[in-house]
N, C-alpha and C. Protein backbone atom coordinates (compact mmCIF):
# COMPACT_ATOMS: atom_id res chain seq x y z
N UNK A 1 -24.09 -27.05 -50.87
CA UNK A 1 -24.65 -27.70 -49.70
C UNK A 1 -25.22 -26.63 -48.76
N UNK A 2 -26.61 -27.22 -48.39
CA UNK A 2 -26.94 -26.12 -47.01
C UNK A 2 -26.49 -25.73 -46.04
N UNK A 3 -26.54 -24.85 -45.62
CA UNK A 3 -26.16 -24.73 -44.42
C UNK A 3 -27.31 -25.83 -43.19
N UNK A 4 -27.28 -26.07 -42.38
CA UNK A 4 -27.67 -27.09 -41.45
C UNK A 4 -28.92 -26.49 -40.77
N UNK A 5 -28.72 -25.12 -40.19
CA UNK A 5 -30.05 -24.42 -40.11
C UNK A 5 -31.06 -24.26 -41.00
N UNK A 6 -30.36 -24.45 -42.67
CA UNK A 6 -31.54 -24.18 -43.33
C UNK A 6 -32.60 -25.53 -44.08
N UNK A 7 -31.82 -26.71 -43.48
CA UNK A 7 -32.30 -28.00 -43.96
C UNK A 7 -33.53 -28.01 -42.97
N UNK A 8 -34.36 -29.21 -43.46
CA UNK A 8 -35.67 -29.48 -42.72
C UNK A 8 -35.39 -30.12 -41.51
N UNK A 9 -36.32 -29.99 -40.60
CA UNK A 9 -35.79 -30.95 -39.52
C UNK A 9 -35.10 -32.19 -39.57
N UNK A 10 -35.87 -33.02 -40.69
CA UNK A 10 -35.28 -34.61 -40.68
C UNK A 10 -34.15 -34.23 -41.55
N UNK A 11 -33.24 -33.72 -42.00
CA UNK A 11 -32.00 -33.57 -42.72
C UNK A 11 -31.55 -32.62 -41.79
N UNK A 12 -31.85 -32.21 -40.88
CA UNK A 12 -30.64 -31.20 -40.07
C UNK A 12 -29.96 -31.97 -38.50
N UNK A 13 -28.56 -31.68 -39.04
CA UNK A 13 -27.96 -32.86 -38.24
C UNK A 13 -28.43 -32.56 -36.87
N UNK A 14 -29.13 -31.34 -36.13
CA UNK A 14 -29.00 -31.23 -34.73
C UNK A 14 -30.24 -31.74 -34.64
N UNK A 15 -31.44 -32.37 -35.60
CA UNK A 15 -32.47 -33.36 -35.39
C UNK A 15 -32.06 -34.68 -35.45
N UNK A 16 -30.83 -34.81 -35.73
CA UNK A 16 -30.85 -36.14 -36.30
C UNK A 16 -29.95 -37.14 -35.06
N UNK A 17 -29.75 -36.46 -33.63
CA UNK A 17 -29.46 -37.10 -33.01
C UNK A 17 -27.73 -37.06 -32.94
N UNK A 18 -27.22 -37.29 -31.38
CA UNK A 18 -25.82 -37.17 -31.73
C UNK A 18 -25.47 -38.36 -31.12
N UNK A 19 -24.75 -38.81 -32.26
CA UNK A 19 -23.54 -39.75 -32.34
C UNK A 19 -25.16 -41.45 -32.34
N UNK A 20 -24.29 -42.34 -32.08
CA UNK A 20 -25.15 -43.29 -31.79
C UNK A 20 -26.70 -43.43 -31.07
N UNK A 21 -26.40 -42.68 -29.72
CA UNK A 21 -27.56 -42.51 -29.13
C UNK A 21 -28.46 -41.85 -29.55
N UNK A 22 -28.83 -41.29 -30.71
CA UNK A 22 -30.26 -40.61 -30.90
C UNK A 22 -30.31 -39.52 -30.50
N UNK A 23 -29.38 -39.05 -29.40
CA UNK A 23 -29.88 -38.18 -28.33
C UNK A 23 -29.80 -36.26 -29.05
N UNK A 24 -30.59 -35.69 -29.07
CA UNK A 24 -30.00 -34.32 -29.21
C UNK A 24 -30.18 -33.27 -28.74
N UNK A 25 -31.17 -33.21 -27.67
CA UNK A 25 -31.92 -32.07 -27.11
C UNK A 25 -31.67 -32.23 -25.49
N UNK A 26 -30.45 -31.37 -25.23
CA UNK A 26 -30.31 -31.91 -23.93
C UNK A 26 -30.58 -30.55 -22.61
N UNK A 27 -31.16 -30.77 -21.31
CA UNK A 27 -31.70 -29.73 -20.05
C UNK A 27 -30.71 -29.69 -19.40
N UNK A 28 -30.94 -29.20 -19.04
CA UNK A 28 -29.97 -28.33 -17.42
C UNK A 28 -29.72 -29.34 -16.07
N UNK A 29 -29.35 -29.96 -16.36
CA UNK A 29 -29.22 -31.34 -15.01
C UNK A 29 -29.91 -30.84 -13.48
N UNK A 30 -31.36 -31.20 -13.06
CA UNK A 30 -32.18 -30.88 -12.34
C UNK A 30 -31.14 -30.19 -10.78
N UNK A 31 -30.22 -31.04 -10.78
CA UNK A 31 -29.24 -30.63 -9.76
C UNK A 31 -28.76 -29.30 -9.51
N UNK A 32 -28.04 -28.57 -10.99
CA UNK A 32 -27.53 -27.93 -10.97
C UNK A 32 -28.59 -26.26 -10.74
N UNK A 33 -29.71 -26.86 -11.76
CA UNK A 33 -30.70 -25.66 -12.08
C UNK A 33 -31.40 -25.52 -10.28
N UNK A 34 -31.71 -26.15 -9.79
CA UNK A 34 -31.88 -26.17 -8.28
C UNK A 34 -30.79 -25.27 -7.66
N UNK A 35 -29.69 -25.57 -7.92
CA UNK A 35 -28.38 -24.39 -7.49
C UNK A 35 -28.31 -23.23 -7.34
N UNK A 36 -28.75 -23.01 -8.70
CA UNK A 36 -28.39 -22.15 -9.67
C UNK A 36 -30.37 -20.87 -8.92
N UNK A 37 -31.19 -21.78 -9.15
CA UNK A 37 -32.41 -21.21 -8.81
C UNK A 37 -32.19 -21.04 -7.38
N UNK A 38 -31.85 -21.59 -6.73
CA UNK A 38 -31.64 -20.85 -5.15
C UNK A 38 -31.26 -20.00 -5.24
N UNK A 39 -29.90 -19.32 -5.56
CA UNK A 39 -28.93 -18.20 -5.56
C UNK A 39 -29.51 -16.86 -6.47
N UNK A 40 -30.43 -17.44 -7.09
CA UNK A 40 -31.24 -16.36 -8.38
C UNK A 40 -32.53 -16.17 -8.15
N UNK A 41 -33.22 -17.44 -8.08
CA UNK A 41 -35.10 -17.23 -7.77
C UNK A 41 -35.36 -16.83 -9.57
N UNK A 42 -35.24 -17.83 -10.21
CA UNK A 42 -35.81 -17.60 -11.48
C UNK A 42 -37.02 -17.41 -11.63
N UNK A 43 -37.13 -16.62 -12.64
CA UNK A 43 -39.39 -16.31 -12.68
C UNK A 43 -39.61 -16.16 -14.11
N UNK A 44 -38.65 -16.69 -14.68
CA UNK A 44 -38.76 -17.12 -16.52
C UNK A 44 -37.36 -17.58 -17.07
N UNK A 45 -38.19 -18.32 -17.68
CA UNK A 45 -37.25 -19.39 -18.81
C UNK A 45 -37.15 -19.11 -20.33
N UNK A 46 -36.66 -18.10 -21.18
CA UNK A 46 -36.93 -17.53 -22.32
C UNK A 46 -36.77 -18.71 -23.31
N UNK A 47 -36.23 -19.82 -23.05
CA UNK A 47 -35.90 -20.96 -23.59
C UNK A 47 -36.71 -22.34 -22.98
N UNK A 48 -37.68 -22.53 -23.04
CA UNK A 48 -38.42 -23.52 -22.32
C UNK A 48 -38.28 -24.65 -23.13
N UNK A 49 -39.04 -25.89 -21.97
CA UNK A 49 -38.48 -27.50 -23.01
C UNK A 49 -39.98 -27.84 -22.11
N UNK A 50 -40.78 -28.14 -22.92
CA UNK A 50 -41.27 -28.65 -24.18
C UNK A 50 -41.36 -26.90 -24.65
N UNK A 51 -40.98 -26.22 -25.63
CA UNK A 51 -41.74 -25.02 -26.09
C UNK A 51 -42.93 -24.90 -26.38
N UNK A 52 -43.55 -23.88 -25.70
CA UNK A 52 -45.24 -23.62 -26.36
C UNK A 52 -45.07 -23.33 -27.51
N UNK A 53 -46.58 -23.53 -28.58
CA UNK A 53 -46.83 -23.43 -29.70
C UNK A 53 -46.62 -21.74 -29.98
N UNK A 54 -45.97 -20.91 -30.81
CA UNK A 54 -45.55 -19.61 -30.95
C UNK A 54 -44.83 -19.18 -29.95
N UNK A 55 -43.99 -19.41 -29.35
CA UNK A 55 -43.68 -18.82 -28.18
C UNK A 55 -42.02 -18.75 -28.51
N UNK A 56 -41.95 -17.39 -28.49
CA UNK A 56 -40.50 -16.85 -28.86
C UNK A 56 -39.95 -15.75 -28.46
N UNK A 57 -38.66 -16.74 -27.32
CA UNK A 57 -37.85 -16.23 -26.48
C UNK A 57 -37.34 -14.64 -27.14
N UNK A 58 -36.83 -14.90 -28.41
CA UNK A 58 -36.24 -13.89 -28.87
C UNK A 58 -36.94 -12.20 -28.69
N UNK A 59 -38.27 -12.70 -28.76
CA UNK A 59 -39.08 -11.54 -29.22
C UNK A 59 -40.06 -11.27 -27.98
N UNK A 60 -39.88 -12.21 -26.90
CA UNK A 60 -40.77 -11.72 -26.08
C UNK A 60 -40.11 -11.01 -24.60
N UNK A 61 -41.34 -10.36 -23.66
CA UNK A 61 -40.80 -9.95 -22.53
C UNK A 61 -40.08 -10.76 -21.51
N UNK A 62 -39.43 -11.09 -21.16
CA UNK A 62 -38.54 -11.84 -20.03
C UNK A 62 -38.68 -11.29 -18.55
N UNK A 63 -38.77 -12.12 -17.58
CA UNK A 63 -39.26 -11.61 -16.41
C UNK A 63 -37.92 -11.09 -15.53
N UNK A 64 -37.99 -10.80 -13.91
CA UNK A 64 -37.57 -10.17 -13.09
C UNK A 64 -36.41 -11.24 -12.89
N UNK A 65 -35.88 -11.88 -13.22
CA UNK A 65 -35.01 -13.15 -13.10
C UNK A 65 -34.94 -14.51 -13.75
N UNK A 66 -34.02 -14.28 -15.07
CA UNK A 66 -33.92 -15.12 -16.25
C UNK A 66 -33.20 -16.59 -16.37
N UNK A 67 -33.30 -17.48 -16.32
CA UNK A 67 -32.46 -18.37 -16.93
C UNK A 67 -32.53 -18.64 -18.41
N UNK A 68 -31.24 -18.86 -18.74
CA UNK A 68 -31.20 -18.88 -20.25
C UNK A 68 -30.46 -20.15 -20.69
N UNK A 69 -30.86 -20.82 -20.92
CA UNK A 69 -29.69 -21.78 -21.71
C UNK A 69 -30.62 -22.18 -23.30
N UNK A 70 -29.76 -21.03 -24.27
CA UNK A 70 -30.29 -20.95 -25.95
C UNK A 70 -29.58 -22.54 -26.19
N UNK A 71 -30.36 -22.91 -27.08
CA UNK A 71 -29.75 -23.22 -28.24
C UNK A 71 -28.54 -23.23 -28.48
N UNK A 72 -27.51 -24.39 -28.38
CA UNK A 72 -26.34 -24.01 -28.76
C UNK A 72 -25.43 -23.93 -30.06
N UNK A 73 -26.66 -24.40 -30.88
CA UNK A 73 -26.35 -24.17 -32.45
C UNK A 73 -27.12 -23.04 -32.72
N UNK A 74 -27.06 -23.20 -34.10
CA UNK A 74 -27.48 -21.88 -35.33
C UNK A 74 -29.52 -22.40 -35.38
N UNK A 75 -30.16 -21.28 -35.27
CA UNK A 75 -31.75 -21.46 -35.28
C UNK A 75 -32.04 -20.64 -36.95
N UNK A 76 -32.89 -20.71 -37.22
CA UNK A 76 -33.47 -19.72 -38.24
C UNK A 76 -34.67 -19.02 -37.64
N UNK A 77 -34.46 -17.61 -37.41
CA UNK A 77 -35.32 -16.80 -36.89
C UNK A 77 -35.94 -15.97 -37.11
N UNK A 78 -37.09 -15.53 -37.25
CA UNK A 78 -37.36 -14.44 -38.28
C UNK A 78 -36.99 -14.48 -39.75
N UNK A 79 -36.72 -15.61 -40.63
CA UNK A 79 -36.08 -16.15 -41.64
C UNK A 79 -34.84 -15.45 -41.72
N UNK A 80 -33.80 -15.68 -40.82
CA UNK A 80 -32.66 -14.69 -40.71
C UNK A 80 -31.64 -16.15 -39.66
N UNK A 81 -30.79 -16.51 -40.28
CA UNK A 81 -30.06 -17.47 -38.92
C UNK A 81 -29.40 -17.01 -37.83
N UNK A 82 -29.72 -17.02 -36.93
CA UNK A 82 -29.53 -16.29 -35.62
C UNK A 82 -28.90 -17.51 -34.14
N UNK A 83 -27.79 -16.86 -33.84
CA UNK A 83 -27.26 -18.04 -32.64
C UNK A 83 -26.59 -17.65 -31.56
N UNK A 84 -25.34 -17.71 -31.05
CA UNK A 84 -25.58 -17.05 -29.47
C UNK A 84 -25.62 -15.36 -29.84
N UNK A 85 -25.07 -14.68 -30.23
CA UNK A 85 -24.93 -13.33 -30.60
C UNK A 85 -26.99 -13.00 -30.48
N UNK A 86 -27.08 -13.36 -31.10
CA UNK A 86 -28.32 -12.72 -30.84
C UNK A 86 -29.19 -13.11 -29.35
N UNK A 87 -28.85 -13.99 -28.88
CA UNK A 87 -29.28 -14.29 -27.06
C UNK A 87 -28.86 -13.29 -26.56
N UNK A 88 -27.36 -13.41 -26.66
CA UNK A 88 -26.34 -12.60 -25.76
C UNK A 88 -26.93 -10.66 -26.19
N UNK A 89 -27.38 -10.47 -27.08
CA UNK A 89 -28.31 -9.03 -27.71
C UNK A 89 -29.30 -8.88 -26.87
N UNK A 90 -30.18 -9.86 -26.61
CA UNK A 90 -31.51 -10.24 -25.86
C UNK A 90 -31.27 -9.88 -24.94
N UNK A 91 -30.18 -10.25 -24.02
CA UNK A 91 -30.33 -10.84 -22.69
C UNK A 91 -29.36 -9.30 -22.18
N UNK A 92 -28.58 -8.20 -22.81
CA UNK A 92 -28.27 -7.28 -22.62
C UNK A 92 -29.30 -6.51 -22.86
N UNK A 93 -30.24 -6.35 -23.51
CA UNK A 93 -31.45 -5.59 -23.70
C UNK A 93 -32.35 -5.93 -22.22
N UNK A 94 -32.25 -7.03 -22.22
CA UNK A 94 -33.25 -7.08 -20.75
C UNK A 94 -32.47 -6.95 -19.53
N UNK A 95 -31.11 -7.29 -19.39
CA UNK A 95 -30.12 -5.98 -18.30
C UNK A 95 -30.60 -5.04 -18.31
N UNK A 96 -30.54 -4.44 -19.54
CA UNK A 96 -30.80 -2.61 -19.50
C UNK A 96 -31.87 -2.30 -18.89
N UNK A 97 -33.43 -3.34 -19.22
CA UNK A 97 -34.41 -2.75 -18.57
C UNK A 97 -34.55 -3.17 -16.82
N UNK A 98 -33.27 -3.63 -16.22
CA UNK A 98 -33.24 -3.68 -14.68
C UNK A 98 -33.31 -5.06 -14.18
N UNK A 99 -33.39 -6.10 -15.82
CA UNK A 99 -33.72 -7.85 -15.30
C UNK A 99 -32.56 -8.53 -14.90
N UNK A 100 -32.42 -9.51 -13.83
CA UNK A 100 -31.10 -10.05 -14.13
C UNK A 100 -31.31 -11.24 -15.01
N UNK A 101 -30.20 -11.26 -15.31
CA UNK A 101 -30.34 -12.55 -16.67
C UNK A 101 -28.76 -13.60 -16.26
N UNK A 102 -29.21 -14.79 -15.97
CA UNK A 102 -28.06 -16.00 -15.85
C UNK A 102 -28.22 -16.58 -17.19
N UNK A 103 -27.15 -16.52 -18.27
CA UNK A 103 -27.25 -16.92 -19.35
C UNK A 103 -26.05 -17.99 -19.60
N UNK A 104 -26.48 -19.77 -19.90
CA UNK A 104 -25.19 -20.53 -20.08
C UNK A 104 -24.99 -20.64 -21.11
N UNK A 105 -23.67 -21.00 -21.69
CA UNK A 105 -23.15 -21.40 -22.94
C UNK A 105 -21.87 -21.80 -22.94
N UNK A 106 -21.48 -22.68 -23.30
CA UNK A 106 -19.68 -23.44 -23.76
C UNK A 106 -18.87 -22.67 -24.13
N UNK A 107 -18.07 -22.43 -23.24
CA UNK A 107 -16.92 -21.67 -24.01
C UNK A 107 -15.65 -22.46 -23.94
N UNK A 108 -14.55 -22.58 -24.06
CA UNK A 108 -13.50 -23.04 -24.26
C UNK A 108 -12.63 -22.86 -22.43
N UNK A 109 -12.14 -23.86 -21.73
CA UNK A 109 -11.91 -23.88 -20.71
C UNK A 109 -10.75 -22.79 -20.02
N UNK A 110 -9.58 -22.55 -21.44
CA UNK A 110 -8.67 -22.00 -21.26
C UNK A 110 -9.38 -20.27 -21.25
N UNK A 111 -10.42 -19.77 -21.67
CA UNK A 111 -11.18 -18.26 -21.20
C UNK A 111 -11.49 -18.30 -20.09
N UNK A 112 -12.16 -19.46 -19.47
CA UNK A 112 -12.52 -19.45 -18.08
C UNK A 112 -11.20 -18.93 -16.83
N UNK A 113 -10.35 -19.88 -17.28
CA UNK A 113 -8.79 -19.70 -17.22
C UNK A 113 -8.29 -18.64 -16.85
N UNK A 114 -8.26 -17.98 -17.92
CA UNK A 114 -7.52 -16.48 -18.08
C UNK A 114 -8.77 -15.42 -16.86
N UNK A 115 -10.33 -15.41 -17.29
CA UNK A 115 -11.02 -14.75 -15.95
C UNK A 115 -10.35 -14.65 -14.74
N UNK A 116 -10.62 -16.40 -14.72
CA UNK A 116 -10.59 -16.54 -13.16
C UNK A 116 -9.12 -16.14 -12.60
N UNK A 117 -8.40 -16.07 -13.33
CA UNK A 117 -6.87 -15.52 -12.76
C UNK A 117 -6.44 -13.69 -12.88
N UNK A 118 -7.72 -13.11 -13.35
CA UNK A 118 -7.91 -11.55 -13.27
C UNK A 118 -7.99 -10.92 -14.03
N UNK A 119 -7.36 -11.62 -15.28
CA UNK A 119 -7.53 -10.99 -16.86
C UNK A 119 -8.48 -10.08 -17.24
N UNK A 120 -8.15 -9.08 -17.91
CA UNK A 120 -9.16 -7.82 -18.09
C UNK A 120 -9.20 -8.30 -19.80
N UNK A 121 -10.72 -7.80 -20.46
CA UNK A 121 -10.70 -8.58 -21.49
C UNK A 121 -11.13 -7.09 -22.27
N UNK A 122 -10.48 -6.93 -23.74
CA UNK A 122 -10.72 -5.65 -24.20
C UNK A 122 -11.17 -7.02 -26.09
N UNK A 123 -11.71 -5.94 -26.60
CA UNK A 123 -12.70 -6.01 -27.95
C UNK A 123 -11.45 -5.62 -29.14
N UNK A 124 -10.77 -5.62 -29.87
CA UNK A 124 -9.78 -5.46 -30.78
C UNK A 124 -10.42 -5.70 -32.13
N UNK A 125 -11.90 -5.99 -32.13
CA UNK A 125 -12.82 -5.46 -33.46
C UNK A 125 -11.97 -7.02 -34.57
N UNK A 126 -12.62 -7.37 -35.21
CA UNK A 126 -12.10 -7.89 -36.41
C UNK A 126 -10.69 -7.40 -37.26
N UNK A 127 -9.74 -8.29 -36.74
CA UNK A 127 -8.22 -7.95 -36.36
C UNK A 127 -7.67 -8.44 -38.55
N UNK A 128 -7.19 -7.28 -39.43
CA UNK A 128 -7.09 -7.80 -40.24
C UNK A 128 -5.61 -8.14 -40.30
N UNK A 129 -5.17 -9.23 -40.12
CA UNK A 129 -3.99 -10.17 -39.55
C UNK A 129 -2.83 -9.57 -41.24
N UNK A 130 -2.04 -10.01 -41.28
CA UNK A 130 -0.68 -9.34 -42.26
C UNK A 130 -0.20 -11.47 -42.31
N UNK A 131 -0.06 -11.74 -43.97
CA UNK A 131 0.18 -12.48 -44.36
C UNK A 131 2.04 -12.72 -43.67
N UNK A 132 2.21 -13.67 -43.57
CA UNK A 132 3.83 -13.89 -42.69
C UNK A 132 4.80 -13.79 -43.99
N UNK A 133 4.12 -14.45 -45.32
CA UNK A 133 4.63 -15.17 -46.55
C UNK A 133 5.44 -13.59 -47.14
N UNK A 134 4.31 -12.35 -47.41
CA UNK A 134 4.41 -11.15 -47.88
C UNK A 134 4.15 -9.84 -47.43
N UNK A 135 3.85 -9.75 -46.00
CA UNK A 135 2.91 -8.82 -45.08
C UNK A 135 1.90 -8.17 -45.79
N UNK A 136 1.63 -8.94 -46.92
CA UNK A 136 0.19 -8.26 -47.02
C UNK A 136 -1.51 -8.99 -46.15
N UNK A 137 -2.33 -7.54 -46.01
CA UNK A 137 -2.88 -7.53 -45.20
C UNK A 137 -4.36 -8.82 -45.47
N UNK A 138 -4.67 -9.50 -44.91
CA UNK A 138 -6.16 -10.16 -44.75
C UNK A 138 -7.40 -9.70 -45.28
N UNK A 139 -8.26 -10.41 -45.16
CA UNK A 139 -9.91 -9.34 -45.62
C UNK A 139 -10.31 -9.84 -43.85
N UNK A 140 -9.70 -10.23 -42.80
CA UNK A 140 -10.28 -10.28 -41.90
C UNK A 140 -10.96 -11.93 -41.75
N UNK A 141 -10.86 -12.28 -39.80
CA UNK A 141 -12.29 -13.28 -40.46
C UNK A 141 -13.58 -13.33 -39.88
N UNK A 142 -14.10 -12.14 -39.56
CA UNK A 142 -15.82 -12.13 -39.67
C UNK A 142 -15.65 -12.30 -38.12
N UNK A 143 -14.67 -12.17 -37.41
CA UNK A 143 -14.82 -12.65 -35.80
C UNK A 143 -13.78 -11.43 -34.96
N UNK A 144 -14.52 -11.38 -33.92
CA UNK A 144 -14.14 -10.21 -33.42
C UNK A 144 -12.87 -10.92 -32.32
N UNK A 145 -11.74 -10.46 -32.03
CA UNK A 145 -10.78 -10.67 -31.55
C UNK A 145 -10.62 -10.55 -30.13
N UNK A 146 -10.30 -11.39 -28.65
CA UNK A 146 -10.38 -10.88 -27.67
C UNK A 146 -9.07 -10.66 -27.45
N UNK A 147 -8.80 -9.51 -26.74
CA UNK A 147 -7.59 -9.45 -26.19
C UNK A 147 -7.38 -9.91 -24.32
N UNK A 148 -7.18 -10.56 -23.87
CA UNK A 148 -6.97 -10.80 -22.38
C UNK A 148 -5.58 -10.18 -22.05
N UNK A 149 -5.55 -9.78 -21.16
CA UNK A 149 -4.73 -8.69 -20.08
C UNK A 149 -4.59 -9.12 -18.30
N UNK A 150 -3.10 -9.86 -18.35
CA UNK A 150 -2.90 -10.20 -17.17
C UNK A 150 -1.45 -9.42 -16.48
N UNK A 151 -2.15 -8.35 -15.78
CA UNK A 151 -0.79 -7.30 -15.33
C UNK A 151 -1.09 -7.03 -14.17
N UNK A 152 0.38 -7.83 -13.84
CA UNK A 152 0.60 -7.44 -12.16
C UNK A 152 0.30 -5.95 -11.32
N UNK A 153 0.76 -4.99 -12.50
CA UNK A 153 0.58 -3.67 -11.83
C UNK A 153 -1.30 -3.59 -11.61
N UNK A 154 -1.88 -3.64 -12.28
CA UNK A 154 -3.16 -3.48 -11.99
C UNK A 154 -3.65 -4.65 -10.66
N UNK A 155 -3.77 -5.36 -10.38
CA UNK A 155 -3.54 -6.46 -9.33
C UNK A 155 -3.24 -5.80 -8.11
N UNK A 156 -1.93 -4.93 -8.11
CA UNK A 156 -1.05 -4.70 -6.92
C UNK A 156 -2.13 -2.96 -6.86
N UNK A 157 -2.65 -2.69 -7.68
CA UNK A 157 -3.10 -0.99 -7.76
C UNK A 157 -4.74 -1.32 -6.93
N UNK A 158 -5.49 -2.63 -7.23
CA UNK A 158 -6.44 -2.92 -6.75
C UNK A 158 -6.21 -3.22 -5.14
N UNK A 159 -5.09 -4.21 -4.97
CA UNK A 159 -4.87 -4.44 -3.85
C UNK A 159 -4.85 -3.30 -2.47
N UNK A 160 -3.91 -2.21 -3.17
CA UNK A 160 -3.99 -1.18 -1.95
C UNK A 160 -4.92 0.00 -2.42
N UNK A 161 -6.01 -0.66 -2.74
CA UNK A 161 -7.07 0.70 -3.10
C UNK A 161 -7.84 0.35 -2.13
């Protein structure tokens, strides 16, 4: 079976509408992007709705103040399937050259969680885990591991700095 990015539009489930309503292509609720554009002053959309004919976010220049909201599935790009990892590539490449970039995407409520309560977040690389059954070791699974870090001493070291 295909993968879903690589089916045609009319066989790929994120054309085919979600759930009952048809619906699958959904914007930025005019409300919020108004918010969001006050506090930022956006001056490009690397992700536009309706998209122009050739016009690709991935590969092109992005202006002095970005909004981003990719795709939240898997695209085929460059005949290569490409999905947030490669935005989140983009949108650090155009940091570097001095742009700011507001980039949304879903994450799981309980990360928000752990942030907002001070958590320092470290990279632990593709963690190859030790079987419980025999401690032998994993082949890994293709996903990089976060570690979150919530310590009072750092808290209390910020406080009287």
């Amino acid at each position: 079976m295909l993968h879903q990015s690589l089916l045609s539009p009319e066989d790929n489930k994120f054309h085919q509408g979600n759930g009952d309503d048809g619906k699958h292509y959904w914007l930025t609720p005019p409300a919020l992007y108004a918010e969001l554009n006050a506090r930022f002053s956006f001056s490009f959309d690397p992700c536009p709705y309706p998209k122009p004919v050739n016009f690709d976010g991935l590969t092109c220049e992005w202006g002095a103040s970005n909004y981003v909201n990719p795709p939240f599935g898997s695209i085929i790009h460059q005949g290569k399937k490409k999905g947030p990892t490669a935005w989140a590539r983009k949108a650090i490449e155009e940091y570097q050259k001095g742009k700011r970039v507001v980039l949304v995407y879903p994450i799981d409520k309980w990360v928000l969680m752990l942030l907002g309560a001070g958590a320092k977040v470290e990279n632990l690389g593709d963690v190859r885990w030790h079987a419980t059954e025999d401690g032998s070791q994993g082949k890994g699974t293709g996903r990089h591991i976060a570690m979150f870090v919530l310590d009072p001493a750092s808290s209390a070291q910020l406080e009287s700095a």
